[in-house]
Protein backbone atom coordinates (compact mmCIF):
# COMPACT_ATOMS: atom_id res chain seq x y z
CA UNK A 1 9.60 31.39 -3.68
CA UNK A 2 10.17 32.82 -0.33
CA UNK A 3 9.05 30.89 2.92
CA UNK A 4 6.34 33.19 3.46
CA UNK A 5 5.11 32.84 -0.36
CA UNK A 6 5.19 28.49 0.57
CA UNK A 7 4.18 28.20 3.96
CA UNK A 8 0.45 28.14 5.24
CA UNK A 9 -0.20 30.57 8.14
CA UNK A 10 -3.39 30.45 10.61
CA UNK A 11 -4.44 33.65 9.24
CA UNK A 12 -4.98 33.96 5.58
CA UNK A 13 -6.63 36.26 3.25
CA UNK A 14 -6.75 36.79 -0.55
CA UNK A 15 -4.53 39.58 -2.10
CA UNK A 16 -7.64 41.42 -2.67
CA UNK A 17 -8.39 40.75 0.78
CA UNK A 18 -5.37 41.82 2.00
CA UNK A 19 -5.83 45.25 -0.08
CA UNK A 20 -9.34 46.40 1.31
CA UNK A 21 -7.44 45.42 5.09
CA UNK A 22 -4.07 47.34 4.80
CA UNK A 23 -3.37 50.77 3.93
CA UNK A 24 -1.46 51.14 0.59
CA UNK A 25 1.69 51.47 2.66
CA UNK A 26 1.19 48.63 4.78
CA UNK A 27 0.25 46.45 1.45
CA UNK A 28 3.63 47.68 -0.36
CA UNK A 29 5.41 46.85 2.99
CA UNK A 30 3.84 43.99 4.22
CA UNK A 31 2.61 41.85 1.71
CA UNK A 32 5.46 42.78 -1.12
CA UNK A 33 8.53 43.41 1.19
CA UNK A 34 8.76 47.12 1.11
CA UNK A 35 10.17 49.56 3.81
CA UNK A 36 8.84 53.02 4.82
CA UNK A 37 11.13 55.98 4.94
CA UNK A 38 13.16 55.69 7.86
CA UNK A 39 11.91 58.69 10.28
CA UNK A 40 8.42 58.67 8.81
CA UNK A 41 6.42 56.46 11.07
CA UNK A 42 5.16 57.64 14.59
CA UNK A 43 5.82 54.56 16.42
CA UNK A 44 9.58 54.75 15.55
CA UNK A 45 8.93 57.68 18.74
CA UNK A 46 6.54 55.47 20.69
CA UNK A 47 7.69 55.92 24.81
CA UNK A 48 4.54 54.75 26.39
CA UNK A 49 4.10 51.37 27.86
CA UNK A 50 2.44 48.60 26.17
CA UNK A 51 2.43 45.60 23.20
CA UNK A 52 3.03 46.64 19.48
CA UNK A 53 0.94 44.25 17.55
CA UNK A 54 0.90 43.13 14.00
CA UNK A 55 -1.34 45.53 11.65
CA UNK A 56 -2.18 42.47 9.78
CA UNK A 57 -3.81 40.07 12.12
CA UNK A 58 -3.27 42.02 15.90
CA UNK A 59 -1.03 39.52 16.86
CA UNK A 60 1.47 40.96 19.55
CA UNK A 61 4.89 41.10 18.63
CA UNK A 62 7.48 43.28 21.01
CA UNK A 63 6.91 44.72 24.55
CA UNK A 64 7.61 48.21 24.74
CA UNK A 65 10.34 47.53 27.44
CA UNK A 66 12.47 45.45 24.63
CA UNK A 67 12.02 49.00 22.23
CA UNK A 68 15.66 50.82 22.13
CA UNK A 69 16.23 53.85 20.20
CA UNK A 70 18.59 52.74 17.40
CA UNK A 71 19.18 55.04 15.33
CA UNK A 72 18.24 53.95 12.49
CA UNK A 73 15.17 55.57 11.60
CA UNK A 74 12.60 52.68 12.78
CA UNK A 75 11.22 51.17 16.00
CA UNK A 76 13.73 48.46 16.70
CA UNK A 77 13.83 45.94 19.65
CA UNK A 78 16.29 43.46 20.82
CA UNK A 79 13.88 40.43 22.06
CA UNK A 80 10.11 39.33 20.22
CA UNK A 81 7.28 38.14 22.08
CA UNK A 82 7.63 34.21 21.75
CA UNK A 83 6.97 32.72 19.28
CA UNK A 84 5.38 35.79 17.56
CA UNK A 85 8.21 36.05 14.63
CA UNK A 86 9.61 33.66 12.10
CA UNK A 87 12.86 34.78 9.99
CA UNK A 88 13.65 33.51 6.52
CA UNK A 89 17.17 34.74 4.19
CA UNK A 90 16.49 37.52 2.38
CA UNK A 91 19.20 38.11 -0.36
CA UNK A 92 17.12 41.65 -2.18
CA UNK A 93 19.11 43.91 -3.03
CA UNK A 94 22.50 43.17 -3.60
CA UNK A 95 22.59 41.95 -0.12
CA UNK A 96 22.32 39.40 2.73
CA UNK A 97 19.86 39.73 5.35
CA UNK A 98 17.19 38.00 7.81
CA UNK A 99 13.85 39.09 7.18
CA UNK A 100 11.46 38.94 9.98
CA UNK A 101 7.82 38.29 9.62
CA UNK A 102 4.63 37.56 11.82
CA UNK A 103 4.30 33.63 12.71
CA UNK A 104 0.44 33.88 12.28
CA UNK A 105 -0.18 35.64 8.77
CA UNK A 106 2.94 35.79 7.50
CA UNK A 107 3.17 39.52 6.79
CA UNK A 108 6.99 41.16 6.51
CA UNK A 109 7.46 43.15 9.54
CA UNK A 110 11.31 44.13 8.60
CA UNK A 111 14.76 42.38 9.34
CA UNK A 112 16.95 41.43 12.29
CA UNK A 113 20.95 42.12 12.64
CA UNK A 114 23.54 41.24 15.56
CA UNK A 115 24.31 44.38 16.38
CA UNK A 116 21.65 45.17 18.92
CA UNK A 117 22.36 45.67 22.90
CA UNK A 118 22.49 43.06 25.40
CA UNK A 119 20.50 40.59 26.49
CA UNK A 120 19.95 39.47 22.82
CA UNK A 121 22.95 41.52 20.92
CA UNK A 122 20.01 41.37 18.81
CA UNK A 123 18.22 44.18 16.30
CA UNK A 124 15.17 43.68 15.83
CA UNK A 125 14.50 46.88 12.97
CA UNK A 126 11.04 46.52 12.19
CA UNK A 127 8.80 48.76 9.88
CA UNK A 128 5.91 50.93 12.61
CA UNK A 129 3.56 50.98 9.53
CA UNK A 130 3.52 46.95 9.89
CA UNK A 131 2.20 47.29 13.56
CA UNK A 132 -0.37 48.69 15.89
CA UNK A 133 0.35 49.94 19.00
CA UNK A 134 -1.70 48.94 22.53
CA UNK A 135 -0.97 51.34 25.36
CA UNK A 136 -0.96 49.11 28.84
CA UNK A 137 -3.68 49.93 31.26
């Protein structure tokens, strides 16, 4: 079992719960540790100001101003709101990695590498499907 499958989180919902809430996307992503297509989400191109937020429970996660462009194919940022993200191993595929999910319902967001730009040297490479995003006023 993974920590997210043990651990009890403030918000909780039932799997079938948890389908009538989240797109089929987000479910596949979020509550069984898929990935979109890299490209394919709109927030990957998200310039505005403002607070992404977890589709799953509107938690916020990242500041806009912590967004970089990566690369990669998905919204990635090098510094979380505190407190906002837990990590656990994640050892799918053949590979070693941290998976990053949200610290109130335990959804997976995406993963985090050391290869990200300073302050953090941190990548935080996060599926857009798993989040909402809040344009400041």
């Amino acid at each position: 079992m993974t920590m997210t499958e043990t651990k009890q989180y403030p918000v909780t919902h039932t799997e079938a719960e948890w389908r009538k809430l989240l797109t089929p996307e987000q479910y596949a992503i979020m509550r069984e540790h898929g990935t979109e297509r890299p490209g394919s989400c709109a927030l990957n191109y998200e310039k505005r100001a403002g607070t992404f937020e977890c589709a799953g429970c509107g938690q916020p996660l990242f500041r806009s101003h912590r967004k970089f462009e990566s690369g990669t194919g998905w919204p990635s940022f090098n510094d979380p709101e505190s407190g906002s993200v837990e990590t656990s191993d994640d050892g799918s595929h053949g590979m070693h990695r941290t998976e990053v999910h949200c610290s109130r319902c335990g959804s997976h967001l995406g993963h985090v590498f050391p290869d990200g730009p300073p302050p953090t040297g941190l990548r935080y490479c996060i599926n857009g499907v798993a989040m909402n995003f809040k344009p400041a006023r």
